[in-house]
Protein backbone atom coordinates (compact mmCIF):
# COMPACT_ATOMS: atom_id res chain seq x y z
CA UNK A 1 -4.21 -16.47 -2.68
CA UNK A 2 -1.95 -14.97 -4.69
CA UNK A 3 -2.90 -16.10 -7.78
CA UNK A 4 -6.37 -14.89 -6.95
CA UNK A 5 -4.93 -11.17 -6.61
CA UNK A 6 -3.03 -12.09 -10.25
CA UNK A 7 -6.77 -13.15 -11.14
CA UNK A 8 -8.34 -10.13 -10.17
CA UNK A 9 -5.55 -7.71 -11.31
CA UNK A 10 -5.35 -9.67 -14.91
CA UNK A 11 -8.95 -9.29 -15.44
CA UNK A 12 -9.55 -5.64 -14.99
CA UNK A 13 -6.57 -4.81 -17.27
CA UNK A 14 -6.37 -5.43 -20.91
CA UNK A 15 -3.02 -5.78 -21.79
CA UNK A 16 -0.36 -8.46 -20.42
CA UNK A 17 1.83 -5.43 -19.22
CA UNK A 18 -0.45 -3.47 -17.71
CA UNK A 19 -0.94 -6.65 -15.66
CA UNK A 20 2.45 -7.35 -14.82
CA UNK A 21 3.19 -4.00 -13.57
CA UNK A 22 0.26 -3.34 -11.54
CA UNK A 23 1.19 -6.96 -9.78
CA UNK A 24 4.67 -5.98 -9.30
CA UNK A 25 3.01 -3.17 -7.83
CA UNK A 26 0.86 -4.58 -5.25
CA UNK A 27 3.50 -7.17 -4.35
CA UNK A 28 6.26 -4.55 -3.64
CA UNK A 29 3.48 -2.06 -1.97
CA UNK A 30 2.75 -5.16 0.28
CA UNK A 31 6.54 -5.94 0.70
CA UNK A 32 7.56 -2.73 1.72
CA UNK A 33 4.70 -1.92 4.36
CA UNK A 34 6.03 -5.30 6.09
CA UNK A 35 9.40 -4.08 5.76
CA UNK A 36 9.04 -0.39 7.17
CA UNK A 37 6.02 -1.43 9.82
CA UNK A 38 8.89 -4.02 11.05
CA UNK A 39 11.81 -1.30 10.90
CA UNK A 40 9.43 2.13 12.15
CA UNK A 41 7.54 1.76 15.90
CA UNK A 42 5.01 4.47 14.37
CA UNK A 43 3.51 2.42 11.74
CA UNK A 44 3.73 -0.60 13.47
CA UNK A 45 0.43 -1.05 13.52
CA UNK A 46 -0.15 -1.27 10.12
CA UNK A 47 1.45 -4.46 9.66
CA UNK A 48 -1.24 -6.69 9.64
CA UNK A 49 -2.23 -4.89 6.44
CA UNK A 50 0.54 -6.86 4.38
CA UNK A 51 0.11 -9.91 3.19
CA UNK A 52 3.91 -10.85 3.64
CA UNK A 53 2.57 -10.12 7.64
CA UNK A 54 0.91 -13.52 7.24
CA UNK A 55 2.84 -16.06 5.63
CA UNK A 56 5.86 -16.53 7.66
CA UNK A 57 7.84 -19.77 6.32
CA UNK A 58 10.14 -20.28 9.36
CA UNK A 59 7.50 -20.19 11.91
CA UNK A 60 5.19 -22.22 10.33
CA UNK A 61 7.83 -25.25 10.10
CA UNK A 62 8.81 -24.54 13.60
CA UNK A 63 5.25 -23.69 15.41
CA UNK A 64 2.72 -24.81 12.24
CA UNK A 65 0.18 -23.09 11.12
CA UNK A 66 -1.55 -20.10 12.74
CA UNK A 67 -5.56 -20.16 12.32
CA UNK A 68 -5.28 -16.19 12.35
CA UNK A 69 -3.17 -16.34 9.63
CA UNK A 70 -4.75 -19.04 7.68
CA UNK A 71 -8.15 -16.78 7.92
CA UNK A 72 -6.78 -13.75 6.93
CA UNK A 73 -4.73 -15.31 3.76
CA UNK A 74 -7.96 -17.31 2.88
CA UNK A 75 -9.97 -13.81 3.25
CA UNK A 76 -7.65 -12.08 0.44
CA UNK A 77 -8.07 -15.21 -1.76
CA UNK A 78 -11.76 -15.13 -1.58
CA UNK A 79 -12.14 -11.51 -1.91
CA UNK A 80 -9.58 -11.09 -5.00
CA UNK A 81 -11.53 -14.19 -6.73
CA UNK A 82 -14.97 -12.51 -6.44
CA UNK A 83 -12.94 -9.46 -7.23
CA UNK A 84 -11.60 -11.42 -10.39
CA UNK A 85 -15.06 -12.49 -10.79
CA UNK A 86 -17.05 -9.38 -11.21
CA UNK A 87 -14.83 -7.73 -13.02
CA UNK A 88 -14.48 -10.73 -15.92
CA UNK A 89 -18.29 -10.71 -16.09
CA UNK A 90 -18.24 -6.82 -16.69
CA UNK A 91 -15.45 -6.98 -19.21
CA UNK A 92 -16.15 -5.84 -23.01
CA UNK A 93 -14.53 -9.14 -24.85
C-alpha cells in the first residue's frame, strides 16, 4: 500500500525531491490527523481518514487481522496504483 502511494506520488513528479517531499508530506498529513483525531473529541470522526487509523501493529498480534481494515488498506493500494498508473501513461518521457 504504501509503496503504491510512493508509486503514484513518484510518477506525477519529475524530480527525486519533489518526490520525497511530497511523500514526507502525505505521510506526516496522515500521521498527524491520527494523532489529533485521537487527542481532540471534535475531529474524532475523521480518523478513519488516516491510514495510520488502519494498521495497528499491537492489535493485530493480539486480536489478528481486522477485514475492515484489511479492505480499506487494500482500497488505498489499488487506488494509488491506478493512480500511479494513469499518471505514468500521461507522462512526457
Amino acid at each position: 500500500m504504501a509503496v503504491n502511494c510512493r508509486l503514484a506520488i513518484s510518477a506525477a513528479r519529475r524530480g527525486a525531491a519533489s518526490a520525497i517531499a511530497w511523500t514526507s508530506a502525505v505521510v506526516a498529513g496522515s500521521f498527524a490527523l491520527d494523532y489529533l483525531a485521537k487527542a481532540w473529541a471534535p475531529i474524532r470522526f475523521m480518523r478513519p481518514l488516516s491510514l495510520f487509523a488502519h494498521f495497528r501493529p499491537h492489535a493485530i498480534l493480539a486480536e489478528g487481522w481486522s477485514g475492515l481494515d484489511i479492505l480499506a488498506l487494500t482500497g488505498v493500494g489499488l487506488a494509488a496504483a491506478a493512480v500511479a498508473f494513469v499518471v505514468f501513461a500521461r507522462r512526457d518521457l
